[in-house]
PDB file of N, CA and C in Angstrom:
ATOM      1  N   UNK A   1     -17.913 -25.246   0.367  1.00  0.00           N
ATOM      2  CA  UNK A   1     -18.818 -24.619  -0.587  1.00  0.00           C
ATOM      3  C   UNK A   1     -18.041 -23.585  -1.391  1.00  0.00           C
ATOM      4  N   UNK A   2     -18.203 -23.180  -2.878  1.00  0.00           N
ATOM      5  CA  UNK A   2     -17.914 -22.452  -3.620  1.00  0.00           C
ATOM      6  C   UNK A   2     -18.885 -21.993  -4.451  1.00  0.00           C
ATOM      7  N   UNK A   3     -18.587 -20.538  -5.084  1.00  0.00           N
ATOM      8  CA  UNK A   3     -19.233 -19.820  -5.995  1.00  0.00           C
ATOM      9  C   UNK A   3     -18.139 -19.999  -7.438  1.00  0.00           C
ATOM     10  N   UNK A   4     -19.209 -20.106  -8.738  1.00  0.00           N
ATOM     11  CA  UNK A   4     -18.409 -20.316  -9.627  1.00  0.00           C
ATOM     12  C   UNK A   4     -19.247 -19.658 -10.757  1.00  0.00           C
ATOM     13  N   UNK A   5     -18.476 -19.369 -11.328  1.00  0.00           N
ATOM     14  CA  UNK A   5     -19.057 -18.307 -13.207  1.00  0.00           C
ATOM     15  C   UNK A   5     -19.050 -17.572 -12.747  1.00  0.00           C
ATOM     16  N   UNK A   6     -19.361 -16.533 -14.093  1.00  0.00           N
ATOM     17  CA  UNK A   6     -19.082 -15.232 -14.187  1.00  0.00           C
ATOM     18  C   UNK A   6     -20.198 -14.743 -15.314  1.00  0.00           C
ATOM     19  N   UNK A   7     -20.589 -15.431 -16.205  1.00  0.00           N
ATOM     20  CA  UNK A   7     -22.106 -15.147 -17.135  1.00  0.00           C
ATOM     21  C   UNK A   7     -23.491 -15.721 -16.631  1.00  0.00           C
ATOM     22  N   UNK A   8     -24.314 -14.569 -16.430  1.00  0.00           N
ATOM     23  CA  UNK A   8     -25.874 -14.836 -16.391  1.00  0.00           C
ATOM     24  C   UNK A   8     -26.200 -16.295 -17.341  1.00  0.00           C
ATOM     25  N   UNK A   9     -26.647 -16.588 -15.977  1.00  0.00           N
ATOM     26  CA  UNK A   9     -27.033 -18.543 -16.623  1.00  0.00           C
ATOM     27  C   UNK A   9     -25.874 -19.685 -16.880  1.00  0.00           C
ATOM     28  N   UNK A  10     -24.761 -19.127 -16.113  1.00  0.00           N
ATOM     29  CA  UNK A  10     -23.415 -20.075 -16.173  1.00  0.00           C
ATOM     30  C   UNK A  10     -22.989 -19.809 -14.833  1.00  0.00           C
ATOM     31  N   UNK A  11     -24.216 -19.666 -13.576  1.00  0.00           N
ATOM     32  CA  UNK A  11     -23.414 -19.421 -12.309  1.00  0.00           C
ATOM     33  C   UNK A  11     -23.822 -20.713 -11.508  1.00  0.00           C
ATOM     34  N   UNK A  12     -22.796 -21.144 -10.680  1.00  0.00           N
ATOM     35  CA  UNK A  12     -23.235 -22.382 -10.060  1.00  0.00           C
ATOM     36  C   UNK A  12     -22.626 -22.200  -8.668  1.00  0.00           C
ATOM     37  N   UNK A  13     -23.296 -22.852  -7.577  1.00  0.00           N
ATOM     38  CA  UNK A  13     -22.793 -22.808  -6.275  1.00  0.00           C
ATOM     39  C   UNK A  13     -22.689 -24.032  -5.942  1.00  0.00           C
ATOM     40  N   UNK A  14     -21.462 -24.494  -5.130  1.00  0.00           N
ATOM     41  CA  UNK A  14     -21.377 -26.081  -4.655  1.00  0.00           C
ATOM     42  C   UNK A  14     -21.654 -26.354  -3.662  1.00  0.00           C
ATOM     43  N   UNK A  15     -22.125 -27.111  -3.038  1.00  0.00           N
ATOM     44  CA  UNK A  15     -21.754 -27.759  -1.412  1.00  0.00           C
ATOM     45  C   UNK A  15     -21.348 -29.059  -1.030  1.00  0.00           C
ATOM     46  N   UNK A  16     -20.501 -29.006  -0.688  1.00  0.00           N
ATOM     47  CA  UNK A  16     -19.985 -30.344  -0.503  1.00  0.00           C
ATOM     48  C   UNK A  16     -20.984 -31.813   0.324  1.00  0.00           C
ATOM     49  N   UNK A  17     -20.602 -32.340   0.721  1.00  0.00           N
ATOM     50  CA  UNK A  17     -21.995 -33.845   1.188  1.00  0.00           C
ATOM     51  C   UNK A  17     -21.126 -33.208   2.867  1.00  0.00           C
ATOM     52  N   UNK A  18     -20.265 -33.613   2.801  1.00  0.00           N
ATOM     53  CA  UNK A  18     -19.941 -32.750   4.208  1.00  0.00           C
ATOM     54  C   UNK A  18     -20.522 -32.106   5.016  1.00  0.00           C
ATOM     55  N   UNK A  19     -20.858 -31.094   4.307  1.00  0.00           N
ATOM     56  CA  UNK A  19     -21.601 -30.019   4.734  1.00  0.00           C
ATOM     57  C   UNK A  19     -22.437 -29.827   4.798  1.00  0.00           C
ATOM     58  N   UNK A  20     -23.496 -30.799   3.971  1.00  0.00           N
ATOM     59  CA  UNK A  20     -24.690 -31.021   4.095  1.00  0.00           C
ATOM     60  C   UNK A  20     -24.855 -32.155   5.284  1.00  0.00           C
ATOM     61  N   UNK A  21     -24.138 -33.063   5.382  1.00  0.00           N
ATOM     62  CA  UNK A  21     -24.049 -34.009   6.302  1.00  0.00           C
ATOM     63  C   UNK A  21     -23.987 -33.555   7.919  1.00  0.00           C
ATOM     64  N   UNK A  22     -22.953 -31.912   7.789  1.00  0.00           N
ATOM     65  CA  UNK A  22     -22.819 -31.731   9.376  1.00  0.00           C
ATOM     66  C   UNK A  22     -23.231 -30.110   9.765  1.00  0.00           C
ATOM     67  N   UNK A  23     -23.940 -29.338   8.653  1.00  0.00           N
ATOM     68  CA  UNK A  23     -24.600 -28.375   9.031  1.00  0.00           C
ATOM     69  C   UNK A  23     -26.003 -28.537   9.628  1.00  0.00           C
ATOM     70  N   UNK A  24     -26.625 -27.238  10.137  1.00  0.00           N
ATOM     71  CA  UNK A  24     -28.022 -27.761  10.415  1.00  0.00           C
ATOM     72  C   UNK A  24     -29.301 -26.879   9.141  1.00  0.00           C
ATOM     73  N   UNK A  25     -29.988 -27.136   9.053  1.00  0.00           N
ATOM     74  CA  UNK A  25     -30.689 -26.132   7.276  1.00  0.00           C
ATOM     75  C   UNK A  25     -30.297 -24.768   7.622  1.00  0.00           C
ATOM     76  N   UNK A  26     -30.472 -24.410   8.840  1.00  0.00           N
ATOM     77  CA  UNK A  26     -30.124 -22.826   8.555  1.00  0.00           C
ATOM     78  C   UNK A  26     -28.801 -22.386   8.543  1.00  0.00           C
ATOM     79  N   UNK A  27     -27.812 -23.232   9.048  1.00  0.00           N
ATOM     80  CA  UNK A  27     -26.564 -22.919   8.999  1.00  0.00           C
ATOM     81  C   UNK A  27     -26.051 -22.929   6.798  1.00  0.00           C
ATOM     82  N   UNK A  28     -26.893 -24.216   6.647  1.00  0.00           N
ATOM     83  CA  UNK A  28     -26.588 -24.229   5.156  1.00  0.00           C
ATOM     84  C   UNK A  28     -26.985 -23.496   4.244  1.00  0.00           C
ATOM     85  N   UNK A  29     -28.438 -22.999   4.510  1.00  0.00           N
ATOM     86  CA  UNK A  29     -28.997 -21.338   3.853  1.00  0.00           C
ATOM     87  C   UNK A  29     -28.316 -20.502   4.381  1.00  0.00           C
ATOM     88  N   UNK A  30     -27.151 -20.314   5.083  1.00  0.00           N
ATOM     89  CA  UNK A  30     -26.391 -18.936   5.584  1.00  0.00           C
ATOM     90  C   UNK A  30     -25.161 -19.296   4.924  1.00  0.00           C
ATOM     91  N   UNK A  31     -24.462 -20.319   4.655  1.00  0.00           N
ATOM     92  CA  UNK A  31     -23.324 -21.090   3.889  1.00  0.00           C
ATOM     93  C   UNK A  31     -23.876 -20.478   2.198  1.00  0.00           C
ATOM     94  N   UNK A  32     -25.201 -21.250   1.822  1.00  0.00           N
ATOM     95  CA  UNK A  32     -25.495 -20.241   0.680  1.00  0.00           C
ATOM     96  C   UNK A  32     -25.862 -19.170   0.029  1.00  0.00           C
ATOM     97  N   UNK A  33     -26.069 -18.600   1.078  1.00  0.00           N
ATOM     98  CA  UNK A  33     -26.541 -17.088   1.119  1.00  0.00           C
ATOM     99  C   UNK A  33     -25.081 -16.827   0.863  1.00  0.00           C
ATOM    100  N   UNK A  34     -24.296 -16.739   1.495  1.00  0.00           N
ATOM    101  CA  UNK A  34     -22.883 -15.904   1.520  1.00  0.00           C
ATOM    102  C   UNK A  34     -22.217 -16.145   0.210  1.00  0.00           C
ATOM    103  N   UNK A  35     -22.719 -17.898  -0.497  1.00  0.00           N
ATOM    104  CA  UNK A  35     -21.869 -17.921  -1.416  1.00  0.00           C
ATOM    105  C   UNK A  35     -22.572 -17.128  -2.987  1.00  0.00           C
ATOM    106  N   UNK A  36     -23.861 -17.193  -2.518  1.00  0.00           N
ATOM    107  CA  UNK A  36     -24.657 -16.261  -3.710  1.00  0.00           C
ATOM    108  C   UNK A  36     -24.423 -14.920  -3.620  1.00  0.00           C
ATOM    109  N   UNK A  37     -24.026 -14.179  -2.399  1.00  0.00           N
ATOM    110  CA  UNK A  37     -22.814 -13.096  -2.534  1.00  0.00           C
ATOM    111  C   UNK A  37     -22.018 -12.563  -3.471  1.00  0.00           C
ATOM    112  N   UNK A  38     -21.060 -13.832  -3.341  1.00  0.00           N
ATOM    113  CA  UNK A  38     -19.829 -13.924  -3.592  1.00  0.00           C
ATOM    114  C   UNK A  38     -20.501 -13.428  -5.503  1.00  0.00           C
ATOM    115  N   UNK A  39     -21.486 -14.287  -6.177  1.00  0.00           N
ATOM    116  CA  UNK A  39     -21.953 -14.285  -7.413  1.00  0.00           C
ATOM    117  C   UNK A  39     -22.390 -12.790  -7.437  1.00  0.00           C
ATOM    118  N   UNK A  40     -23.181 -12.534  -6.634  1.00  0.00           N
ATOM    119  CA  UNK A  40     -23.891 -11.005  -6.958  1.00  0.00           C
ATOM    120  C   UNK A  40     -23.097  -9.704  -6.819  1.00  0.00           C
ATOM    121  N   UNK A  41     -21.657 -10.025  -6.123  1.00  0.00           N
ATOM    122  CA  UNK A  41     -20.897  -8.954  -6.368  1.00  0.00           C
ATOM    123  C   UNK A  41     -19.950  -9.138  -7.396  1.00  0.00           C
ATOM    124  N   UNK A  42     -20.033 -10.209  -8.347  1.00  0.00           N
ATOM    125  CA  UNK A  42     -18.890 -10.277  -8.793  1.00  0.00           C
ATOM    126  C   UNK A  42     -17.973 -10.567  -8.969  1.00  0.00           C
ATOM    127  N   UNK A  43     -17.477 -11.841  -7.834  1.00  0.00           N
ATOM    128  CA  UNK A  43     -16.421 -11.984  -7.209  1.00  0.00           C
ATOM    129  C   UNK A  43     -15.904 -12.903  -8.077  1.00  0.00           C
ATOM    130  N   UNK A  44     -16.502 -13.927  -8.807  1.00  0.00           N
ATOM    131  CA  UNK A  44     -15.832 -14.888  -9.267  1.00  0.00           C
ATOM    132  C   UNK A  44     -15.388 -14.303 -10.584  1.00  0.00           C
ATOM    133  N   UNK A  45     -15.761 -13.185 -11.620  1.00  0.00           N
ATOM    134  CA  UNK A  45     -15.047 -12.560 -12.148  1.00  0.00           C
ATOM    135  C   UNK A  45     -14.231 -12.069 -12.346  1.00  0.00           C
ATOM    136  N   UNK A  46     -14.264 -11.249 -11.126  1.00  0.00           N
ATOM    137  CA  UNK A  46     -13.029 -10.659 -10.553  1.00  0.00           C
ATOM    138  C   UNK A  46     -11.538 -11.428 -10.621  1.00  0.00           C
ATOM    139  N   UNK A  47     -12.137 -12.370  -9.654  1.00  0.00           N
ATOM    140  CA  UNK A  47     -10.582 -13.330  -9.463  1.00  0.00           C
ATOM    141  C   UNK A  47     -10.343 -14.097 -10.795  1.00  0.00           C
ATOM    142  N   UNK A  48     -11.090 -14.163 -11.825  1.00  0.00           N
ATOM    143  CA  UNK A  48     -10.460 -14.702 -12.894  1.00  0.00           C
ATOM    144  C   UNK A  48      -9.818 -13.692 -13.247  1.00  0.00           C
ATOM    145  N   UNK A  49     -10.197 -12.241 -13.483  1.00  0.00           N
ATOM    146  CA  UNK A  49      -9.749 -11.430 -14.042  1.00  0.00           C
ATOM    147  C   UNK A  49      -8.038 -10.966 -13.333  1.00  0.00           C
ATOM    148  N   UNK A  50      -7.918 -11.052 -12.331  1.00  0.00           N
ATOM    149  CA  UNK A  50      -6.853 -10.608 -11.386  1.00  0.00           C
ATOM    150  C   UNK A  50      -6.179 -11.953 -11.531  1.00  0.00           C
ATOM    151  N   UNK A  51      -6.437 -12.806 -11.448  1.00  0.00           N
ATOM    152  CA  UNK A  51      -5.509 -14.165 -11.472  1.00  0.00           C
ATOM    153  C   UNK A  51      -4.734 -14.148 -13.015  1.00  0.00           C
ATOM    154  N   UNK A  52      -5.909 -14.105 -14.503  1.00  0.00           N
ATOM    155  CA  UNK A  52      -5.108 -13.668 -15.271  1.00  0.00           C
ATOM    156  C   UNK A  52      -3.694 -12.605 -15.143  1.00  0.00           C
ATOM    157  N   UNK A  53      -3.988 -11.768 -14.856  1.00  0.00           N
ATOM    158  CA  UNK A  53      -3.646 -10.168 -14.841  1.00  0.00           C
ATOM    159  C   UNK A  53      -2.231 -10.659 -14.620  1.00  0.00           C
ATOM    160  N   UNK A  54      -2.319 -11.247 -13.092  1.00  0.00           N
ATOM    161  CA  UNK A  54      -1.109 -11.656 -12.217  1.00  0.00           C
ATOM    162  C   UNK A  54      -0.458 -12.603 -13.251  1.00  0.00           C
ATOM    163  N   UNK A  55      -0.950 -13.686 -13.747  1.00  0.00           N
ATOM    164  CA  UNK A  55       0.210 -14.491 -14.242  1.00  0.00           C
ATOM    165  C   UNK A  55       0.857 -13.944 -15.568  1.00  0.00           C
ATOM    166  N   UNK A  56      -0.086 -12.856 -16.478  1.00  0.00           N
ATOM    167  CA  UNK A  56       0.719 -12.486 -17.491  1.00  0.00           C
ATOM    168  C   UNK A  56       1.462 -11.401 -16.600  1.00  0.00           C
ATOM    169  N   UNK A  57       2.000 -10.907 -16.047  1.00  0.00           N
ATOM    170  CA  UNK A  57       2.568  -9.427 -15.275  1.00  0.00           C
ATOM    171  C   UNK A  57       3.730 -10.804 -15.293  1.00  0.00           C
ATOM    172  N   UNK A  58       3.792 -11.771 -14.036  1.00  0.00           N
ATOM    173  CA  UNK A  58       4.253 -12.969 -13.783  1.00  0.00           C
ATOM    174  C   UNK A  58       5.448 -13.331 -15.002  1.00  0.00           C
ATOM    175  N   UNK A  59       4.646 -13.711 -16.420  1.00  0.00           N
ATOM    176  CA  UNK A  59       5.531 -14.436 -17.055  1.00  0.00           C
ATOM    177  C   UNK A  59       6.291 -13.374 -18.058  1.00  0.00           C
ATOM    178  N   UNK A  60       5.600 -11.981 -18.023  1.00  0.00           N
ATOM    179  CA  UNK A  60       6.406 -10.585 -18.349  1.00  0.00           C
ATOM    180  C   UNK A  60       7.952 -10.708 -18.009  1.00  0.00           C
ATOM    181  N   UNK A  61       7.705 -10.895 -16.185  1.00  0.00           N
ATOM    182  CA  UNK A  61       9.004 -11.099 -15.482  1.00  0.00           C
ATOM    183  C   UNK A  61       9.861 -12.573 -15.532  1.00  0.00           C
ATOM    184  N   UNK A  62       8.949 -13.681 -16.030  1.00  0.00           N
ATOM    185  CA  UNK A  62       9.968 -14.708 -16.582  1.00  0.00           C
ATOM    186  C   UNK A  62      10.513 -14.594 -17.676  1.00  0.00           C
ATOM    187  N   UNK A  63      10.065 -13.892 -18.686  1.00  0.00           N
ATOM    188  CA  UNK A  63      10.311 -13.886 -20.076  1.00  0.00           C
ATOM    189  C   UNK A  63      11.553 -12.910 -19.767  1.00  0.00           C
ATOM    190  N   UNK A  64      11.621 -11.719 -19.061  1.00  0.00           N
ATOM    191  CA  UNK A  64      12.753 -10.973 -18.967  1.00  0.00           C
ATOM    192  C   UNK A  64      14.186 -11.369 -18.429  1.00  0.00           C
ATOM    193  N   UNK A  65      13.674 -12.219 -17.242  1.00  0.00           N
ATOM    194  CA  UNK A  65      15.127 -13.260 -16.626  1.00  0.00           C
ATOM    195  C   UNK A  65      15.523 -14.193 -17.567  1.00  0.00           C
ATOM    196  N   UNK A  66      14.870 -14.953 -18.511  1.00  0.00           N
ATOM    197  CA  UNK A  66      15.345 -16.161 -19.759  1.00  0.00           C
ATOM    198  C   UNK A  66      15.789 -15.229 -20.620  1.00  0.00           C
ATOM    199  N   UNK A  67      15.708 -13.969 -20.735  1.00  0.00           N
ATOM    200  CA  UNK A  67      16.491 -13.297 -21.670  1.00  0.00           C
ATOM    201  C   UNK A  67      17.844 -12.947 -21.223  1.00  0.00           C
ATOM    202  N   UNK A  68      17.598 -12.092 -19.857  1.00  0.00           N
ATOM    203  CA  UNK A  68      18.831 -12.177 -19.205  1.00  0.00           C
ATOM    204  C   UNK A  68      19.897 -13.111 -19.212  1.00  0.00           C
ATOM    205  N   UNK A  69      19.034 -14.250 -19.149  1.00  0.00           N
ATOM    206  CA  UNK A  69      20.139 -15.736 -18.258  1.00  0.00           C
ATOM    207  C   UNK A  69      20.380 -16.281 -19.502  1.00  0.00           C
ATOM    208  N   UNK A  70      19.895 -15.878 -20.927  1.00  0.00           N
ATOM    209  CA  UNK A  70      20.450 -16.220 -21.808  1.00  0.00           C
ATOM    210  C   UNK A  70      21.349 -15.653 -23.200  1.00  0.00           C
ATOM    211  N   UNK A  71      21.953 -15.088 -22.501  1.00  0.00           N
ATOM    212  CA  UNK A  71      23.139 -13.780 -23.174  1.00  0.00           C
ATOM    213  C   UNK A  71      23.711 -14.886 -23.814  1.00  0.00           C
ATOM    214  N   UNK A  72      24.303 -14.724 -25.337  1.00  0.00           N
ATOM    215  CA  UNK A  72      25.409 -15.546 -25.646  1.00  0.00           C
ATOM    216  C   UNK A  72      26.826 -15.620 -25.314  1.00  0.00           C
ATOM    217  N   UNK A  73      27.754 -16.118 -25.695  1.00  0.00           N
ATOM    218  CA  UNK A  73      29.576 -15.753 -25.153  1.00  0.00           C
ATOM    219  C   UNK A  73      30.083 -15.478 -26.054  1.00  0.00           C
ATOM    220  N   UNK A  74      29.372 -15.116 -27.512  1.00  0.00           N
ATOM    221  CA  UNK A  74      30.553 -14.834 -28.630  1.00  0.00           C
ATOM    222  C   UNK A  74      30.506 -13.718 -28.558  1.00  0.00           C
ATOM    223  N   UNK A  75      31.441 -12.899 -29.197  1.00  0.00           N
ATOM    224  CA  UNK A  75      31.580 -11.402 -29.315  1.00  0.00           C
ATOM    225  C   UNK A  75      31.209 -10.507 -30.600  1.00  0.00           C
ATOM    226  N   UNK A  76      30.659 -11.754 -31.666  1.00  0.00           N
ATOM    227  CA  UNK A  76      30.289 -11.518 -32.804  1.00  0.00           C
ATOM    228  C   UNK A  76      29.147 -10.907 -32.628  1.00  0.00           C
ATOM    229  N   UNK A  77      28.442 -11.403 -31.468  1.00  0.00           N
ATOM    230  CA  UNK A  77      26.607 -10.997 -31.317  1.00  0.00           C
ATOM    231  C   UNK A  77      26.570  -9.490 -30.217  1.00  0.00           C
ATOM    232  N   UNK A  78      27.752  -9.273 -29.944  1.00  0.00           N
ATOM    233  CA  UNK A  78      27.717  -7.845 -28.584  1.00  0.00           C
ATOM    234  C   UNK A  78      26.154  -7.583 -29.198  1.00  0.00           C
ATOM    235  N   UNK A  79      26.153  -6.984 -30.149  1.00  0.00           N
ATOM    236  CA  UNK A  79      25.152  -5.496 -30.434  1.00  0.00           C
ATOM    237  C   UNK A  79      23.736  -6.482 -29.862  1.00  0.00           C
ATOM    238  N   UNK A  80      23.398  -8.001 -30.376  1.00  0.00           N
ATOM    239  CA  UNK A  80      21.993  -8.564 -30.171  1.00  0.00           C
ATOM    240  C   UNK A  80      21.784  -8.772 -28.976  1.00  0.00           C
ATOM    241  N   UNK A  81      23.187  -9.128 -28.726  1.00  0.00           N
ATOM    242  CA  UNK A  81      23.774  -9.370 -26.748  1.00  0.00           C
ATOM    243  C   UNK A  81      22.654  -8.374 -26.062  1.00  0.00           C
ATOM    244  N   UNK A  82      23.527  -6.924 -26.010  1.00  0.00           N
ATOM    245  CA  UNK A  82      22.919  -5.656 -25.916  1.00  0.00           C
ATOM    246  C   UNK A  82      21.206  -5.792 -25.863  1.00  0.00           C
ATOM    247  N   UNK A  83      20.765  -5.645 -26.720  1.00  0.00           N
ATOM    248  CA  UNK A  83      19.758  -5.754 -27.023  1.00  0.00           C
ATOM    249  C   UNK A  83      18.583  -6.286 -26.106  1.00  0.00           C
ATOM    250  N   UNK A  84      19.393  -7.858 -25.955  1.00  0.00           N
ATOM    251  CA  UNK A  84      18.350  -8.362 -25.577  1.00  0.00           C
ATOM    252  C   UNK A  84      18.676  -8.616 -23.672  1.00  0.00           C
ATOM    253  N   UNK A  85      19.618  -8.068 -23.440  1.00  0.00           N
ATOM    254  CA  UNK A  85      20.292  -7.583 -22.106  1.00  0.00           C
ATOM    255  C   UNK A  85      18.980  -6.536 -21.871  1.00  0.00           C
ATOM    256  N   UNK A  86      19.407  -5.205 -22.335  1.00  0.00           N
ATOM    257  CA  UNK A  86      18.199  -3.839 -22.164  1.00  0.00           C
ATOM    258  C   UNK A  86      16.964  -4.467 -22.377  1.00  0.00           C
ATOM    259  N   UNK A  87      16.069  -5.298 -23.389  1.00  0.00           N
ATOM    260  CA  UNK A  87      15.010  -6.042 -23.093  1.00  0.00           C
ATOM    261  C   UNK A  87      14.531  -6.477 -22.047  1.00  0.00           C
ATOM    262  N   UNK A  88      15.508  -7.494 -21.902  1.00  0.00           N
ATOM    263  CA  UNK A  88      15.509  -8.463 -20.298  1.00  0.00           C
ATOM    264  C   UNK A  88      15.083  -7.647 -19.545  1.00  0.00           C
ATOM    265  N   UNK A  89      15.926  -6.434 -18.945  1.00  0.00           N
ATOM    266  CA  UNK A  89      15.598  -5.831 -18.061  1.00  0.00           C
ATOM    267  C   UNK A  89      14.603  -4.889 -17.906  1.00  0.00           C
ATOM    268  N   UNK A  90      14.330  -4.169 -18.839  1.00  0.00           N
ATOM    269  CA  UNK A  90      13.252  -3.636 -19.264  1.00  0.00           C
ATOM    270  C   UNK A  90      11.914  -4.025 -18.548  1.00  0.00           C
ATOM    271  N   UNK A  91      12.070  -6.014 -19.239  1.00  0.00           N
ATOM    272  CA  UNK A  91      10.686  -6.967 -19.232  1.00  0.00           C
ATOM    273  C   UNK A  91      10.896  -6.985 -17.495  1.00  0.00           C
ATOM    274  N   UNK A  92      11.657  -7.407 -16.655  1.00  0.00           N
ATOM    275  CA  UNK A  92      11.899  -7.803 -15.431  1.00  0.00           C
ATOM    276  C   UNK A  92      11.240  -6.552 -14.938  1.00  0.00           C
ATOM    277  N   UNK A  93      11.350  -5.253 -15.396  1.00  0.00           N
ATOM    278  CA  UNK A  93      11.503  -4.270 -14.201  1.00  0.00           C
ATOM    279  C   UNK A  93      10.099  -3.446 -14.194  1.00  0.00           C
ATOM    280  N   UNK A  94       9.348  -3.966 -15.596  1.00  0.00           N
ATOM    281  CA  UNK A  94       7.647  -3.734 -15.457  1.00  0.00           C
ATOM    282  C   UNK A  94       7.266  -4.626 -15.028  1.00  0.00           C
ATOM    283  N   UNK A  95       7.487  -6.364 -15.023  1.00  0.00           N
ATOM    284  CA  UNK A  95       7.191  -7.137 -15.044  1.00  0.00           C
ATOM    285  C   UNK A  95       6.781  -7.439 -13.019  1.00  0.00           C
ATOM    286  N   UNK A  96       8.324  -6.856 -12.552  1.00  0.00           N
ATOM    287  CA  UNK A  96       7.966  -7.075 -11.091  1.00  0.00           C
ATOM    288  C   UNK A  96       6.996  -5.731 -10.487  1.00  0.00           C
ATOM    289  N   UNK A  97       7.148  -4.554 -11.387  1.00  0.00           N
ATOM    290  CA  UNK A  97       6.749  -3.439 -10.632  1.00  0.00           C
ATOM    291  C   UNK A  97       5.160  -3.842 -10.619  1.00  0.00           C
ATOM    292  N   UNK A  98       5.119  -4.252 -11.812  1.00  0.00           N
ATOM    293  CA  UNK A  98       3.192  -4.334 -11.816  1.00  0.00           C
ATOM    294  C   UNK A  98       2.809  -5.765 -10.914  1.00  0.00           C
ATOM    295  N   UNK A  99       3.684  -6.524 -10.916  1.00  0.00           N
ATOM    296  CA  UNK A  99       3.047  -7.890 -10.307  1.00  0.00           C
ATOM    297  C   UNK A  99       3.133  -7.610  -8.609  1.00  0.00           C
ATOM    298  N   UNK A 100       3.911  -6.499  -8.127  1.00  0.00           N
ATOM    299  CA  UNK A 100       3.854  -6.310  -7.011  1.00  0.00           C
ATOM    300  C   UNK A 100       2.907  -5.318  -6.821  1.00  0.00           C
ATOM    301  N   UNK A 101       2.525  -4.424  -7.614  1.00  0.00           N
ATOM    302  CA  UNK A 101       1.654  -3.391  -7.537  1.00  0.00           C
ATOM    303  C   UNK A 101      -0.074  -4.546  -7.025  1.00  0.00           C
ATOM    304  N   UNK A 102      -0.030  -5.470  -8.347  1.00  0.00           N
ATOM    305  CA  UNK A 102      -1.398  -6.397  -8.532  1.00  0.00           C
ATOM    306  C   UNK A 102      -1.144  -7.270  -7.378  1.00  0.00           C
ATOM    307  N   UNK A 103      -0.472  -7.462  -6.466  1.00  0.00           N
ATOM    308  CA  UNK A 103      -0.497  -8.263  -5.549  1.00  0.00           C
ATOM    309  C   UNK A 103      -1.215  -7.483  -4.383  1.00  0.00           C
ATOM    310  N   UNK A 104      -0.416  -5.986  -4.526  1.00  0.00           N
ATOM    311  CA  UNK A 104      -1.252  -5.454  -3.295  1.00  0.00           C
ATOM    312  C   UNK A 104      -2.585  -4.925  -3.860  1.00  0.00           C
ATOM    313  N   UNK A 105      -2.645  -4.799  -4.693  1.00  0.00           N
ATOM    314  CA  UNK A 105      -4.166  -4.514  -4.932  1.00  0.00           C
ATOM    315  C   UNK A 105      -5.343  -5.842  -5.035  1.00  0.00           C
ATOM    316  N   UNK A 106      -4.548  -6.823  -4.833  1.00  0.00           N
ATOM    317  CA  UNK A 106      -5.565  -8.080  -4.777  1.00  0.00           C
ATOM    318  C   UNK A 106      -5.556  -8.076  -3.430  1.00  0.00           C
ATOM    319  N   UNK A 107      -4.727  -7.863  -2.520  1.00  0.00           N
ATOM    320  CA  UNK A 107      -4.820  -7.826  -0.840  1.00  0.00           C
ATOM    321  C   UNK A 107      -5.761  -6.722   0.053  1.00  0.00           C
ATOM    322  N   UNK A 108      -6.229  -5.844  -0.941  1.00  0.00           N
ATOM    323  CA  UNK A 108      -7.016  -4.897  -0.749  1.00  0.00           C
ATOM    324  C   UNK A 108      -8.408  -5.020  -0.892  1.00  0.00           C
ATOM    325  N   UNK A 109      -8.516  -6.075  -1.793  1.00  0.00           N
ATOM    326  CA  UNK A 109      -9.837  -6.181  -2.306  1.00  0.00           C
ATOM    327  C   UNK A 109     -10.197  -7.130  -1.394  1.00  0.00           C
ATOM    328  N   UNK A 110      -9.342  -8.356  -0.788  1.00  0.00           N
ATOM    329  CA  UNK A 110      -9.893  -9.472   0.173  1.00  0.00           C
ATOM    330  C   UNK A 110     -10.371  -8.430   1.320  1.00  0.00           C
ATOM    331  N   UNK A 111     -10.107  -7.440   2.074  1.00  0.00           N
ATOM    332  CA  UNK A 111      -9.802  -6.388   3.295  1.00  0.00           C
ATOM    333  C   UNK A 111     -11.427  -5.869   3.658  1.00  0.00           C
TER     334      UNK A 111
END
């Protein structure tokens, strides 16, 4: 079973045939009770919102290593070299601080 949406009149709860097949009714009104929970606090918002969060923080820190890992070898470009060296790292070093920060704060919220 899952809870899904996040807008009034776009919320839906699933249950699988499974579960309907091997619960007993009250076990499955307590299966949906918990998952209408999950809707009334919020939850499925949430994790869209934090799942976003995480993968742009995420590709912050990819975008900074493809800069890194892609320095040129001529010596004509030092200064753009430069540049995009201090970028790179820059992007890498918000990129991991916040995605580790949003990791533990998503581990907090499961708790």
């Amino acid at each position: 079973a899952f809870a899904a949406g996040s807008w009034p009149g776009h919320r839906v709860v699933a249950v699988t045939q499974g579960l309907v097949d091997t619960l007993t009714t009250n076990e499955l009104h307590a299966v949906i009770a918990h998952e209408i929970g999950h809707i009334s606090h919020h939850d499925c918002g949430r994790a869209i919102q934090t799942a976003s969060m995480v993968a742009g923080l995420r590709s912050t820190m990819r975008v900074g290593w493809q800069l890194l890992e892609g320095k040129s070898s001529s010596k004509s470009n030092q200064d753009d070299e430069d540049s995009s060296v201090a970028v790179g790292l820059l992007m890498v070093g918000v990129g991991s601080v916040s995605y580790a920060g949003s990791s533990l704060l998503v581990g907090r919220e499961g708790a």
